[in-house]
PDB file of N, CA and C in Angstrom:
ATOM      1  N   UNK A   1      -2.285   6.379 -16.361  1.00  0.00           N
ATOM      2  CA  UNK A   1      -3.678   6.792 -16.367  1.00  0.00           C
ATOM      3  C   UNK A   1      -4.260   6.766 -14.945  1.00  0.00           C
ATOM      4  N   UNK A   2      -4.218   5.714 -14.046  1.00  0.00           N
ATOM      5  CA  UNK A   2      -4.424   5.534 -12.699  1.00  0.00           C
ATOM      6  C   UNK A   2      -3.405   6.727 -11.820  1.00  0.00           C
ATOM      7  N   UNK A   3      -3.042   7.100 -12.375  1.00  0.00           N
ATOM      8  CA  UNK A   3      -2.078   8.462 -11.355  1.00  0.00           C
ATOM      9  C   UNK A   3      -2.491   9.732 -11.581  1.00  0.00           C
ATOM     10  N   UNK A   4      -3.311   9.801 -12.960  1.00  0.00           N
ATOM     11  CA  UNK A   4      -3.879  10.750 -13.758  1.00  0.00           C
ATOM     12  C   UNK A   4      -5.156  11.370 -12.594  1.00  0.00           C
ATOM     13  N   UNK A   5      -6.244   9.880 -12.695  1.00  0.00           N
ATOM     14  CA  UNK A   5      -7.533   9.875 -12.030  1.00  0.00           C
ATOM     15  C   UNK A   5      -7.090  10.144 -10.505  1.00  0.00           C
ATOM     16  N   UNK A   6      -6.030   9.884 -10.099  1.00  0.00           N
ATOM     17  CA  UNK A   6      -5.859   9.498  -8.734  1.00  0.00           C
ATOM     18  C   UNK A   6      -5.547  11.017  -8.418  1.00  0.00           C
ATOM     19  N   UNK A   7      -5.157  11.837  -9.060  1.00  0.00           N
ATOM     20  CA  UNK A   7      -4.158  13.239  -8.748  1.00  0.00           C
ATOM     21  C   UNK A   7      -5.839  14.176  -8.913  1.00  0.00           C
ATOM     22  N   UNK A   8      -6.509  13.675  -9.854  1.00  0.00           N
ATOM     23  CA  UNK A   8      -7.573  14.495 -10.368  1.00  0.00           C
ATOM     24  C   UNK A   8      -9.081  14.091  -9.234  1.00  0.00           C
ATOM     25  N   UNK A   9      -9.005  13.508  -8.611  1.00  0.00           N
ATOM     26  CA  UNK A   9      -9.528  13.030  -6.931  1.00  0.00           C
ATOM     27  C   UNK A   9      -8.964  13.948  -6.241  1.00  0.00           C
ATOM     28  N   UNK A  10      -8.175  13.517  -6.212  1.00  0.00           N
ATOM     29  CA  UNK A  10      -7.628  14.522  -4.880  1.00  0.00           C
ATOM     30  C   UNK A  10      -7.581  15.670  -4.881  1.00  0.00           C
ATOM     31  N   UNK A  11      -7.455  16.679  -6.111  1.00  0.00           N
ATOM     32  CA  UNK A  11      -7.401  17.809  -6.434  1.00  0.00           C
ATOM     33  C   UNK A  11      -9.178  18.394  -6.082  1.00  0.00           C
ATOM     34  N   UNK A  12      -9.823  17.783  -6.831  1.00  0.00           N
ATOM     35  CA  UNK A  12     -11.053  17.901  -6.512  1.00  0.00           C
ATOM     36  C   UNK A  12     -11.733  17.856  -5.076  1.00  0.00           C
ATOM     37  N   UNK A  13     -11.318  16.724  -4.298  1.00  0.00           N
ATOM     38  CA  UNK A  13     -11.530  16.631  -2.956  1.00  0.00           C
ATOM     39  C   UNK A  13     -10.965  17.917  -2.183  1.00  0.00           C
ATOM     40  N   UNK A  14      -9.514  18.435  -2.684  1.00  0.00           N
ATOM     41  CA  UNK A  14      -9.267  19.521  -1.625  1.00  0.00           C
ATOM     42  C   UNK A  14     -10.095  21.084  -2.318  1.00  0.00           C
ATOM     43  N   UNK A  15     -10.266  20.947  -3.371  1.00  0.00           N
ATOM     44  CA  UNK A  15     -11.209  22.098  -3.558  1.00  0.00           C
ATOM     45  C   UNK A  15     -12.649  22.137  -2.548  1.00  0.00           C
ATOM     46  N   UNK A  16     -13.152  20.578  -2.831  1.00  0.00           N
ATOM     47  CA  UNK A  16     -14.593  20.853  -1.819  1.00  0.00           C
ATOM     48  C   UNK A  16     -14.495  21.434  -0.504  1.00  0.00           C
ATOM     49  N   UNK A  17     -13.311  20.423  -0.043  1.00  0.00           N
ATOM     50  CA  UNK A  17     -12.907  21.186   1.260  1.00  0.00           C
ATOM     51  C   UNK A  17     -12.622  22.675   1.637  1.00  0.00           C
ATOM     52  N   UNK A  18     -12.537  23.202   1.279  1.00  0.00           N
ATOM     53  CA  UNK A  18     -11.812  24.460   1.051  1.00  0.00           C
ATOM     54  C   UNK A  18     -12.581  25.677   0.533  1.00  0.00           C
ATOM     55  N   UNK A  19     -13.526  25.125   0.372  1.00  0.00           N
ATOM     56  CA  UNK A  19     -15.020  26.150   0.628  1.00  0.00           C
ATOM     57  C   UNK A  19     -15.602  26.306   1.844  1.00  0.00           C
ATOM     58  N   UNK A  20     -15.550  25.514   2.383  1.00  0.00           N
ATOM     59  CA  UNK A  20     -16.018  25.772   3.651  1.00  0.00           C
ATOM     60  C   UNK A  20     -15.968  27.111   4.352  1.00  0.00           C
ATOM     61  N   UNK A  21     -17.159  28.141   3.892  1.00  0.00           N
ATOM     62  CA  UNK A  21     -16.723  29.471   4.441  1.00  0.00           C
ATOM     63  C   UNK A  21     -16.767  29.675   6.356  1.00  0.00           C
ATOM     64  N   UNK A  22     -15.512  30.667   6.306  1.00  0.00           N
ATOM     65  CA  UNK A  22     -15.510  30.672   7.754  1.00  0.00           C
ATOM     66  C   UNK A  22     -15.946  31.612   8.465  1.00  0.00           C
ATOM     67  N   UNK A  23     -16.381  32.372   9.457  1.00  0.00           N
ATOM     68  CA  UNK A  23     -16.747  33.394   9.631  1.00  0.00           C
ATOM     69  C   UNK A  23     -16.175  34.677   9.425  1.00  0.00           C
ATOM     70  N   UNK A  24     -16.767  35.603   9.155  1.00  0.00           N
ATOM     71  CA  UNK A  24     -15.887  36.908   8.913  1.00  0.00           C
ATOM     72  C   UNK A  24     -16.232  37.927   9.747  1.00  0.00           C
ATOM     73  N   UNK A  25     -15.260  38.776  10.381  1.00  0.00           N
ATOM     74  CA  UNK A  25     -15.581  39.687  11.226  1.00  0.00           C
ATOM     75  C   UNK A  25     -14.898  41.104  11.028  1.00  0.00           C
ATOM     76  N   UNK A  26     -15.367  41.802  10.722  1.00  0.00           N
ATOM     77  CA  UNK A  26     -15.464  43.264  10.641  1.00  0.00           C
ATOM     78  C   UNK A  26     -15.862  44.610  11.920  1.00  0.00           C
ATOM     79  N   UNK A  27     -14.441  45.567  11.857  1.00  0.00           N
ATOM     80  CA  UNK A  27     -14.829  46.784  12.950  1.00  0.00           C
ATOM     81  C   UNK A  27     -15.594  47.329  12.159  1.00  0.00           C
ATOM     82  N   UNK A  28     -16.595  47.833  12.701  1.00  0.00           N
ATOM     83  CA  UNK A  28     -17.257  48.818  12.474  1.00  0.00           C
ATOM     84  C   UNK A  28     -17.612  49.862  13.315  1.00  0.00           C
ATOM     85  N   UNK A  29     -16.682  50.806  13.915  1.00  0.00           N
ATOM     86  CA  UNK A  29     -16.882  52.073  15.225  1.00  0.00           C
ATOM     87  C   UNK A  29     -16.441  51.113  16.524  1.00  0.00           C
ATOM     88  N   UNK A  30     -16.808  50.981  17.370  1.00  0.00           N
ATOM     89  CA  UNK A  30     -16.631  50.438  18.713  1.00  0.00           C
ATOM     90  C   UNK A  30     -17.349  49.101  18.625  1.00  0.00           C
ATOM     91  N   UNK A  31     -17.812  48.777  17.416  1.00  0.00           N
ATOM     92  CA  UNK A  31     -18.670  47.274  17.161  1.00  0.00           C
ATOM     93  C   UNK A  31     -17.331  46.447  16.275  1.00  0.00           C
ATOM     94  N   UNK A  32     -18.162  44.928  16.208  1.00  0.00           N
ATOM     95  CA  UNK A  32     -17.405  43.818  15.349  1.00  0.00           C
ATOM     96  C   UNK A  32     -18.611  43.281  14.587  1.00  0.00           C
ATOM     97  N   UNK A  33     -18.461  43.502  13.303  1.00  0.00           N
ATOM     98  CA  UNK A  33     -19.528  42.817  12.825  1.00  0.00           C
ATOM     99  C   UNK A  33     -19.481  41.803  12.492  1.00  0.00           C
ATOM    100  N   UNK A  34     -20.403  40.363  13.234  1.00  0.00           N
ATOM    101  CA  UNK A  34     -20.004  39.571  12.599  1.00  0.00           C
ATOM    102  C   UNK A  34     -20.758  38.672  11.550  1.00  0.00           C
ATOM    103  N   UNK A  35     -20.507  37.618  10.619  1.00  0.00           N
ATOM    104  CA  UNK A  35     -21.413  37.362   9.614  1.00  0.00           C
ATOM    105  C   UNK A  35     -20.666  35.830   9.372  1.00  0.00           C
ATOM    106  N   UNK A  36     -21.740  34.961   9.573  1.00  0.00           N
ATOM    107  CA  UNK A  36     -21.396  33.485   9.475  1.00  0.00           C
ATOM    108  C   UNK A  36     -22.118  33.026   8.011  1.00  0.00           C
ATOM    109  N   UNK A  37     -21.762  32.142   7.991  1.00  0.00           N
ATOM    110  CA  UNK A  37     -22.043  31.275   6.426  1.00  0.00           C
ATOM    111  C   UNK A  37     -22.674  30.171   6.554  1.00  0.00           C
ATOM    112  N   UNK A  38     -23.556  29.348   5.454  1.00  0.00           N
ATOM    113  CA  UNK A  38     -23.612  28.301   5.498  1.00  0.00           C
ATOM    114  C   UNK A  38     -22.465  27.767   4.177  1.00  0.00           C
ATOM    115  N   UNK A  39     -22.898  25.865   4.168  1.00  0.00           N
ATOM    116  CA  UNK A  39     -21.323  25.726   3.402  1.00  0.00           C
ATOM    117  C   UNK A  39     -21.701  25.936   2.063  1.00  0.00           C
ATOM    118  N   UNK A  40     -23.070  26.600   1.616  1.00  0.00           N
ATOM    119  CA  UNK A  40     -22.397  26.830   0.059  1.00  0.00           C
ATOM    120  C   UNK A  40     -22.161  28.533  -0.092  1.00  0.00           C
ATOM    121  N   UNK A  41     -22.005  28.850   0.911  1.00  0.00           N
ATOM    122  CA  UNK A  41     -21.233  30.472   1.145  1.00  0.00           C
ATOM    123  C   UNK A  41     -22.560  31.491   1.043  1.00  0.00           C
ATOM    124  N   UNK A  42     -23.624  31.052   1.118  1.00  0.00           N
ATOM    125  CA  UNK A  42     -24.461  32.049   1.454  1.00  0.00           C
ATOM    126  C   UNK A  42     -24.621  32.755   3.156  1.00  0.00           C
ATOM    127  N   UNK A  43     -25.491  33.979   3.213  1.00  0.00           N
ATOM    128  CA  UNK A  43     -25.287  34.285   4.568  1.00  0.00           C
ATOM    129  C   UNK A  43     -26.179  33.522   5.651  1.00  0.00           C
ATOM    130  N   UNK A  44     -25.796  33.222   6.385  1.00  0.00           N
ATOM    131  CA  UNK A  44     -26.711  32.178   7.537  1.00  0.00           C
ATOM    132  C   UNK A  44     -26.927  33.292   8.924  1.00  0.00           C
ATOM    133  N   UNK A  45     -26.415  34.033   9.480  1.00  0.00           N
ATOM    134  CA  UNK A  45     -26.377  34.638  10.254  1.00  0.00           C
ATOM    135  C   UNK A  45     -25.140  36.176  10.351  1.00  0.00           C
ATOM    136  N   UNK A  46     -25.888  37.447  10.920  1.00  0.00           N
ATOM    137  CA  UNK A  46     -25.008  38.708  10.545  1.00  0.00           C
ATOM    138  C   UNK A  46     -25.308  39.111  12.088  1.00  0.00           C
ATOM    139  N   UNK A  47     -24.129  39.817  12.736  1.00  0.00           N
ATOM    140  CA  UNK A  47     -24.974  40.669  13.836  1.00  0.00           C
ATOM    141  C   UNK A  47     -23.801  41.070  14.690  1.00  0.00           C
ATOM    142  N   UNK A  48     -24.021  41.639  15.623  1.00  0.00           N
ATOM    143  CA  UNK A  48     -22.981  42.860  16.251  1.00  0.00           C
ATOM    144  C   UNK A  48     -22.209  42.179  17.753  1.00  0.00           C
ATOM    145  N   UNK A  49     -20.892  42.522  18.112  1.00  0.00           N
ATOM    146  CA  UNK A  49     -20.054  41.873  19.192  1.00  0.00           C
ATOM    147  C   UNK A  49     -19.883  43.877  19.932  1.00  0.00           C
ATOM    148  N   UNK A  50     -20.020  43.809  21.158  1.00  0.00           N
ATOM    149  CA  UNK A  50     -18.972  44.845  21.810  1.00  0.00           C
ATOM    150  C   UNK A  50     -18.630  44.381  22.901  1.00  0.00           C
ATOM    151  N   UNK A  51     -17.218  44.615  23.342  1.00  0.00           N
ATOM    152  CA  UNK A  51     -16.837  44.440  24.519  1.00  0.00           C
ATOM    153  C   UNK A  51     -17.227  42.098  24.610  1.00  0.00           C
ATOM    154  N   UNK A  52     -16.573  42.230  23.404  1.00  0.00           N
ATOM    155  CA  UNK A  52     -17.189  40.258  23.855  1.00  0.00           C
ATOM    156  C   UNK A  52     -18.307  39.589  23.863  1.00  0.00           C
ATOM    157  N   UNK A  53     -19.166  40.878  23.836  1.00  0.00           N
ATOM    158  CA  UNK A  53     -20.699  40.360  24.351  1.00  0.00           C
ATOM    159  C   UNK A  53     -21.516  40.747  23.019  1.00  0.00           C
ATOM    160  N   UNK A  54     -22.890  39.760  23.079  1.00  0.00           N
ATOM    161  CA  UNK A  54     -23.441  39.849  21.663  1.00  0.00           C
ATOM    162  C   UNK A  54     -24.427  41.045  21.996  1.00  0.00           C
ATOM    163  N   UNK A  55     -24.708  42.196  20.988  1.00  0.00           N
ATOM    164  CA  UNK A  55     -25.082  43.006  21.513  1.00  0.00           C
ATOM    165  C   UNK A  55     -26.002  43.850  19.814  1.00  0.00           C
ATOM    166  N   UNK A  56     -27.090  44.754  20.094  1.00  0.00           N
ATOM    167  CA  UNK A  56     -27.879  44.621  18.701  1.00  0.00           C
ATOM    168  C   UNK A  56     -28.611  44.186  18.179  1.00  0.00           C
ATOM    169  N   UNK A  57     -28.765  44.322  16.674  1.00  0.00           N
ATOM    170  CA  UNK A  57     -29.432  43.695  16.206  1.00  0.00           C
ATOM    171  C   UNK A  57     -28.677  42.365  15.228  1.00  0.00           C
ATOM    172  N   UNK A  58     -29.347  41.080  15.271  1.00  0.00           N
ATOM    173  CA  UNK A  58     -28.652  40.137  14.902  1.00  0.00           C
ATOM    174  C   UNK A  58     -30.020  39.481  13.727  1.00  0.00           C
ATOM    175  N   UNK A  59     -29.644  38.718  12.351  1.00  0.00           N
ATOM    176  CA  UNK A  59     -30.636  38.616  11.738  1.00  0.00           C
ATOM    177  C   UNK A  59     -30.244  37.187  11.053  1.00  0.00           C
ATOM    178  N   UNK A  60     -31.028  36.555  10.912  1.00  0.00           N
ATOM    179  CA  UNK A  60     -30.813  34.520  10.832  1.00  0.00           C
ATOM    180  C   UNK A  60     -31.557  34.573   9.420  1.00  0.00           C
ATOM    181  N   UNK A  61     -30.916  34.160   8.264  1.00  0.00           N
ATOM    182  CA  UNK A  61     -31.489  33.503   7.129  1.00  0.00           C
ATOM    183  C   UNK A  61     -31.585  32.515   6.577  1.00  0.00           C
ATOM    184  N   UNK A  62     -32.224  32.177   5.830  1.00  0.00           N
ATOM    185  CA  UNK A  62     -32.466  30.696   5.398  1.00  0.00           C
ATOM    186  C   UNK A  62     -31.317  30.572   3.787  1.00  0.00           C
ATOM    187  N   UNK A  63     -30.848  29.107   3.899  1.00  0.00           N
ATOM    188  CA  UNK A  63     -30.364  28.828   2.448  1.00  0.00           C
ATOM    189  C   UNK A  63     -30.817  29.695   1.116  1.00  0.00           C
ATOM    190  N   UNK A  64     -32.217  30.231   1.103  1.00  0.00           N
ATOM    191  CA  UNK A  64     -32.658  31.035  -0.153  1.00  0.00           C
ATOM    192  C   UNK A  64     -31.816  32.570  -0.200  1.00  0.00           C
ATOM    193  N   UNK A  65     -31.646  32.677   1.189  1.00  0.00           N
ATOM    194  CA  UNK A  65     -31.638  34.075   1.448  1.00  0.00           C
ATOM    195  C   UNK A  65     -32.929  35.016   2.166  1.00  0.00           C
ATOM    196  N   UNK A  66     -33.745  34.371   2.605  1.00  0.00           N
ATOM    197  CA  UNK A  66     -34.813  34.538   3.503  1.00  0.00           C
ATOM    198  C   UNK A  66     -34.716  34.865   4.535  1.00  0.00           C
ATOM    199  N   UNK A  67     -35.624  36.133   5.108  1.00  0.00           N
ATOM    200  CA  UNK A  67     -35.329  36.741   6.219  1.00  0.00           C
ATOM    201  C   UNK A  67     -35.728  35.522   7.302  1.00  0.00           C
ATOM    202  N   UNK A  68     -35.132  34.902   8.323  1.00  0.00           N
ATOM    203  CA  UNK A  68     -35.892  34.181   9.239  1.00  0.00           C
ATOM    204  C   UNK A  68     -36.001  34.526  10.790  1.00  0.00           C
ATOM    205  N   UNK A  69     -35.631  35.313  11.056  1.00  0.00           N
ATOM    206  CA  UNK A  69     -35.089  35.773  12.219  1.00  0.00           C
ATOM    207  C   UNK A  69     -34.436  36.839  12.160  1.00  0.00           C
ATOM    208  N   UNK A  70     -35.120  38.145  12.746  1.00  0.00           N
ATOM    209  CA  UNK A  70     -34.590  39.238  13.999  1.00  0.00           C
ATOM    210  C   UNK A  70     -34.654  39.546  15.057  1.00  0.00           C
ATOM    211  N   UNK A  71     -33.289  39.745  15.881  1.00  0.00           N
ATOM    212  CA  UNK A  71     -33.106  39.586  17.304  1.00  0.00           C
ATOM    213  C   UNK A  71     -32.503  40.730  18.020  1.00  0.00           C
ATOM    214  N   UNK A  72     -32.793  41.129  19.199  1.00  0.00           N
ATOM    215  CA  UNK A  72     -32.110  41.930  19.802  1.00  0.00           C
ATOM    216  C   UNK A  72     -31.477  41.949  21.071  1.00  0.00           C
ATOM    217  N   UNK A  73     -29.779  42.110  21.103  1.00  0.00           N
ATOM    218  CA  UNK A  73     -29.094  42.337  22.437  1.00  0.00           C
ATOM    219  C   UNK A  73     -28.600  43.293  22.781  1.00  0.00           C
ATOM    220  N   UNK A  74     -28.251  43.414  24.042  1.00  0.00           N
ATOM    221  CA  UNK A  74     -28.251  44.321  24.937  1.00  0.00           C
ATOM    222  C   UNK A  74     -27.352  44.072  25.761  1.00  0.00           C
ATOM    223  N   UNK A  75     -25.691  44.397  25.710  1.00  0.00           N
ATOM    224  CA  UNK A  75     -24.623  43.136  26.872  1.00  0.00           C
ATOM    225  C   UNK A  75     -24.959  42.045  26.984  1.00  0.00           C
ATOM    226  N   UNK A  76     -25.206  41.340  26.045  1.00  0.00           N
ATOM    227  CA  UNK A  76     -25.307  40.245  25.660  1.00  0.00           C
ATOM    228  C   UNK A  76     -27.077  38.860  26.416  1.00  0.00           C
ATOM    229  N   UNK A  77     -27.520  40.041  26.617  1.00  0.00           N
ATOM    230  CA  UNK A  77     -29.315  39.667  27.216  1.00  0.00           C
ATOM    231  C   UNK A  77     -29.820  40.108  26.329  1.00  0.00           C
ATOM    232  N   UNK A  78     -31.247  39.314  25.928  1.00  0.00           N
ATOM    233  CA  UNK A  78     -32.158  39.101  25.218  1.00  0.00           C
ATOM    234  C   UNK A  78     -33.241  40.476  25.541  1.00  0.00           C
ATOM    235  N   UNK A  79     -33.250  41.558  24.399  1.00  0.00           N
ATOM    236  CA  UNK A  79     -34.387  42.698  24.825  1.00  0.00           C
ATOM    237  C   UNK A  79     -34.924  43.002  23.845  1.00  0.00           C
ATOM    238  N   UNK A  80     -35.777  43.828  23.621  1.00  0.00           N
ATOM    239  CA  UNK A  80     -36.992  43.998  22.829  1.00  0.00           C
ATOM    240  C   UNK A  80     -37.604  43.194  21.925  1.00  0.00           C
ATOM    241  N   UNK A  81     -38.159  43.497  20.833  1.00  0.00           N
ATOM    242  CA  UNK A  81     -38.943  42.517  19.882  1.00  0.00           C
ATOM    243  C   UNK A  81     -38.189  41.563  18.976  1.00  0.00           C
ATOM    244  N   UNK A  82     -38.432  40.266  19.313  1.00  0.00           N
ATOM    245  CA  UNK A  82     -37.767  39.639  18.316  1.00  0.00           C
ATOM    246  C   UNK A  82     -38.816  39.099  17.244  1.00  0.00           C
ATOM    247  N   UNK A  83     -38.555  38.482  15.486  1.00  0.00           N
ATOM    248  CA  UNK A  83     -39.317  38.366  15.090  1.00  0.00           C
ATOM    249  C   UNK A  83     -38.744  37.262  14.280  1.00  0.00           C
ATOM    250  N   UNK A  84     -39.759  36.324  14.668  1.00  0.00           N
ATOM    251  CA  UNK A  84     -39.008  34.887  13.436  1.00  0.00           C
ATOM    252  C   UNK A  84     -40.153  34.696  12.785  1.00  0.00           C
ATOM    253  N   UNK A  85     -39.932  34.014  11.423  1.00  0.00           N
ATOM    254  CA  UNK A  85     -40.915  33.520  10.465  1.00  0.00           C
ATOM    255  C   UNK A  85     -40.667  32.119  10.340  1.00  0.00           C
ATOM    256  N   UNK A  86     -41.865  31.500   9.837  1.00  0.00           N
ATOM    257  CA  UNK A  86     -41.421  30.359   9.380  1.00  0.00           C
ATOM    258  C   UNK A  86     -42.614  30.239   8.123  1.00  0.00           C
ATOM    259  N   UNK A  87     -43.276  29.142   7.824  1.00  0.00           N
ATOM    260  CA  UNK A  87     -43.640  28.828   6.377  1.00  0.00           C
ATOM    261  C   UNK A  87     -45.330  29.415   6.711  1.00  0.00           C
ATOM    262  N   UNK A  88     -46.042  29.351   7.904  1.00  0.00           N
ATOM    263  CA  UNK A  88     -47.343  29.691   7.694  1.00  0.00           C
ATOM    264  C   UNK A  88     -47.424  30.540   9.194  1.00  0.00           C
ATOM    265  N   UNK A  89     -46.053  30.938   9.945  1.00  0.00           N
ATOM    266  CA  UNK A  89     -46.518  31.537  10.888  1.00  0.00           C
ATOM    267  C   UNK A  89     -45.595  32.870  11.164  1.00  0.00           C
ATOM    268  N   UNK A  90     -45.869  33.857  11.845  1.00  0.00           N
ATOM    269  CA  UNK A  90     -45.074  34.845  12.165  1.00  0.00           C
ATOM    270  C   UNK A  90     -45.259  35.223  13.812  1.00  0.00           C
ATOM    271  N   UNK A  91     -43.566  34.948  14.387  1.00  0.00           N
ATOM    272  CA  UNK A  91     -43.975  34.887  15.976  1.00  0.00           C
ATOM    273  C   UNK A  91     -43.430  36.179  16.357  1.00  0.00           C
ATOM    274  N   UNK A  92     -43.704  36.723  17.585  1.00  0.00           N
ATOM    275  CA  UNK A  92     -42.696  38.073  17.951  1.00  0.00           C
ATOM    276  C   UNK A  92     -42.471  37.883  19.139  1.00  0.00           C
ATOM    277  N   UNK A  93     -41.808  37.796  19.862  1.00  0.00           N
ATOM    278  CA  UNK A  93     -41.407  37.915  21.203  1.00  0.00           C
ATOM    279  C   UNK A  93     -41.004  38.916  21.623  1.00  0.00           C
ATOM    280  N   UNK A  94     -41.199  39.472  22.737  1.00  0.00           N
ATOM    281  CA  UNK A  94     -41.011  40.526  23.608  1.00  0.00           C
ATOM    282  C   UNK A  94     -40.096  40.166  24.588  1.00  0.00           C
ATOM    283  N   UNK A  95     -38.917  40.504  24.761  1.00  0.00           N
ATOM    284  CA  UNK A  95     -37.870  40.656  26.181  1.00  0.00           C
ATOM    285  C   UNK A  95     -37.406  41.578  26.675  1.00  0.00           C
ATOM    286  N   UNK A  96     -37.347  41.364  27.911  1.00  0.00           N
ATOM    287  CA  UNK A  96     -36.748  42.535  29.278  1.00  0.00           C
ATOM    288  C   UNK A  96     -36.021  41.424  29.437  1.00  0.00           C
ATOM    289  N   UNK A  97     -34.737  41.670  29.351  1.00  0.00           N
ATOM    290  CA  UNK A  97     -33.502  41.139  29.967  1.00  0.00           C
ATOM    291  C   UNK A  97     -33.594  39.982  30.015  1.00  0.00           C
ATOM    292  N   UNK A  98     -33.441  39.519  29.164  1.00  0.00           N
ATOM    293  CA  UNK A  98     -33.544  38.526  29.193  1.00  0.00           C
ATOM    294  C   UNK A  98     -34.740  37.242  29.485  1.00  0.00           C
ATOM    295  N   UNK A  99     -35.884  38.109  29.755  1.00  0.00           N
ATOM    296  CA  UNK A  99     -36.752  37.620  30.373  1.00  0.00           C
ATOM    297  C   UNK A  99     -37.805  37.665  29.481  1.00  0.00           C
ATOM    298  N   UNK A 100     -39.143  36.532  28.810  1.00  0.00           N
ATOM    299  CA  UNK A 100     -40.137  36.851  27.840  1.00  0.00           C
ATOM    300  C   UNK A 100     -41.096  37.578  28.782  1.00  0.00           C
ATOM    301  N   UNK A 101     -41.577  38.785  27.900  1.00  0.00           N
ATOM    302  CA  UNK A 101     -42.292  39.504  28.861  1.00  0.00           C
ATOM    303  C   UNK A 101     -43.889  39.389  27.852  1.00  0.00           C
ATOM    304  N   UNK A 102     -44.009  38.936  26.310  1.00  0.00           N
ATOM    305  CA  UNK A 102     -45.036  38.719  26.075  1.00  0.00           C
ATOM    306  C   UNK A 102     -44.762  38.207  24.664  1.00  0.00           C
ATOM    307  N   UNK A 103     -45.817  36.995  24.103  1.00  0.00           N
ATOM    308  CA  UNK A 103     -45.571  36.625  22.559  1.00  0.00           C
ATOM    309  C   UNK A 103     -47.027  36.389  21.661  1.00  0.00           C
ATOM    310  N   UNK A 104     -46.992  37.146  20.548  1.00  0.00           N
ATOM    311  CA  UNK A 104     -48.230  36.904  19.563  1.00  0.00           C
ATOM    312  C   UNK A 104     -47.696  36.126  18.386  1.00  0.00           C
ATOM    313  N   UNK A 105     -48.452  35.668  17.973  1.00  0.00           N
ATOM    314  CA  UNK A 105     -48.216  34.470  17.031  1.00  0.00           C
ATOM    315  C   UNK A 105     -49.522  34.936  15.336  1.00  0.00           C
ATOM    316  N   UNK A 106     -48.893  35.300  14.846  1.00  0.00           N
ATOM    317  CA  UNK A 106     -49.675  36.016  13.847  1.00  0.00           C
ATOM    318  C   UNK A 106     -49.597  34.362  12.694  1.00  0.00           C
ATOM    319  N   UNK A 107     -51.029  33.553  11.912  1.00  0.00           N
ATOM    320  CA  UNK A 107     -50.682  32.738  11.334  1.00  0.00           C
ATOM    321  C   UNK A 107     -51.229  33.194   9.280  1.00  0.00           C
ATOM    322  N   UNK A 108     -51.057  32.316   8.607  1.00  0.00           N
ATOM    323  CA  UNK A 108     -50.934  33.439   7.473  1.00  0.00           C
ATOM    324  C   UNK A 108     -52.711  33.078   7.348  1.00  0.00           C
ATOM    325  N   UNK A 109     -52.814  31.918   7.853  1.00  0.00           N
ATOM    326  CA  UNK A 109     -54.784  32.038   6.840  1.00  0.00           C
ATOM    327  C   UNK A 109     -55.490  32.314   8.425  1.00  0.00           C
ATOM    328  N   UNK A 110     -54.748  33.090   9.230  1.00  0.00           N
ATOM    329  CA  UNK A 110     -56.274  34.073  10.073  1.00  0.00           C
ATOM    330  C   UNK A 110     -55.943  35.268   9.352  1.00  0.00           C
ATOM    331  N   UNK A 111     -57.132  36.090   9.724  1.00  0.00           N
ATOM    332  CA  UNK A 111     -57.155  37.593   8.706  1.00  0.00           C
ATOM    333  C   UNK A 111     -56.982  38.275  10.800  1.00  0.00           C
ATOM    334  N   UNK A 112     -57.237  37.844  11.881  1.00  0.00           N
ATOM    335  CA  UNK A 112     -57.222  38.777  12.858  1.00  0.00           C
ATOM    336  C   UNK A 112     -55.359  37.987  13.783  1.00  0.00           C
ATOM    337  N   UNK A 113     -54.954  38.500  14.657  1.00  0.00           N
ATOM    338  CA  UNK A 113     -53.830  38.342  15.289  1.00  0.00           C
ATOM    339  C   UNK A 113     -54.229  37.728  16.176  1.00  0.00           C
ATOM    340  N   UNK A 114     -53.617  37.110  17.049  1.00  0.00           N
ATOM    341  CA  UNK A 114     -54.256  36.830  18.504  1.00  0.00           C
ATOM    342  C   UNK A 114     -53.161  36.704  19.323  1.00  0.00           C
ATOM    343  N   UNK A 115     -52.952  36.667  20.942  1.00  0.00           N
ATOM    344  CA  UNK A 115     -52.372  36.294  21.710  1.00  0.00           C
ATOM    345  C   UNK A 115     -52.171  35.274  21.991  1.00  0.00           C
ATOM    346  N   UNK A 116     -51.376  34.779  22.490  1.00  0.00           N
ATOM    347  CA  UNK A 116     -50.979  32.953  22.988  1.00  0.00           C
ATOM    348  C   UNK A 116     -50.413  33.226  24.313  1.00  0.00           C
TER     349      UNK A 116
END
């Protein structure tokens, strides 16, 4: 009976292990798409490789499946609008190369936008 429980542990233990999703990467034309996981195999992060470098549009979700983040590269520098959410705010950032060139911060109980 103790060899029974003991085999039925371990069996179980290497299943948990063994979920652990790993990243997956896909050609798509002259791109690699790639798409990371969190560990109960939902998507945590999707977004584009060329030439090595992170490049595109790249998009960050939450455990629900929630949009939390869109980003954009360019040979692997930070450019145009990025847009993250979180529970009562919506930020956007603006980049030139890497560089913040301007950010508004939209919150959910103002009715107008403002600058920061």
């Amino acid at each position: 009976m103790k060899n029974l429980i003991l085999i039925a542990f371990f069996s179980l233990s290497f299943v948990g292990f063994s979920q652990d999703q790993k990243p997956t990467y896909k050609v798509e034309g002259d791109l690699i798409k790639a798409t990371y996981y969190y560990e109960d195999g939902s998507i945590k992060t999707e977004g584009f490789f060329k030439d090595k470098k992170i490049t595109g549009e790249w998009t960050r979700f939450d455990k629900k499946g929630n949009k939390t983040q869109t980003a954009f590269y360019q040979k692997g520098k930070k450019v145009g609008k990025w847009f993250i959410w979180n529970k009562d705010e919506l930020k956007e950032i603006n980049y030139d190369n890497n560089i913040v060139v301007s950010m508004n911060n939209w919150k959910t109980d103002s009715k107008v936008a403002y600058n920061r």
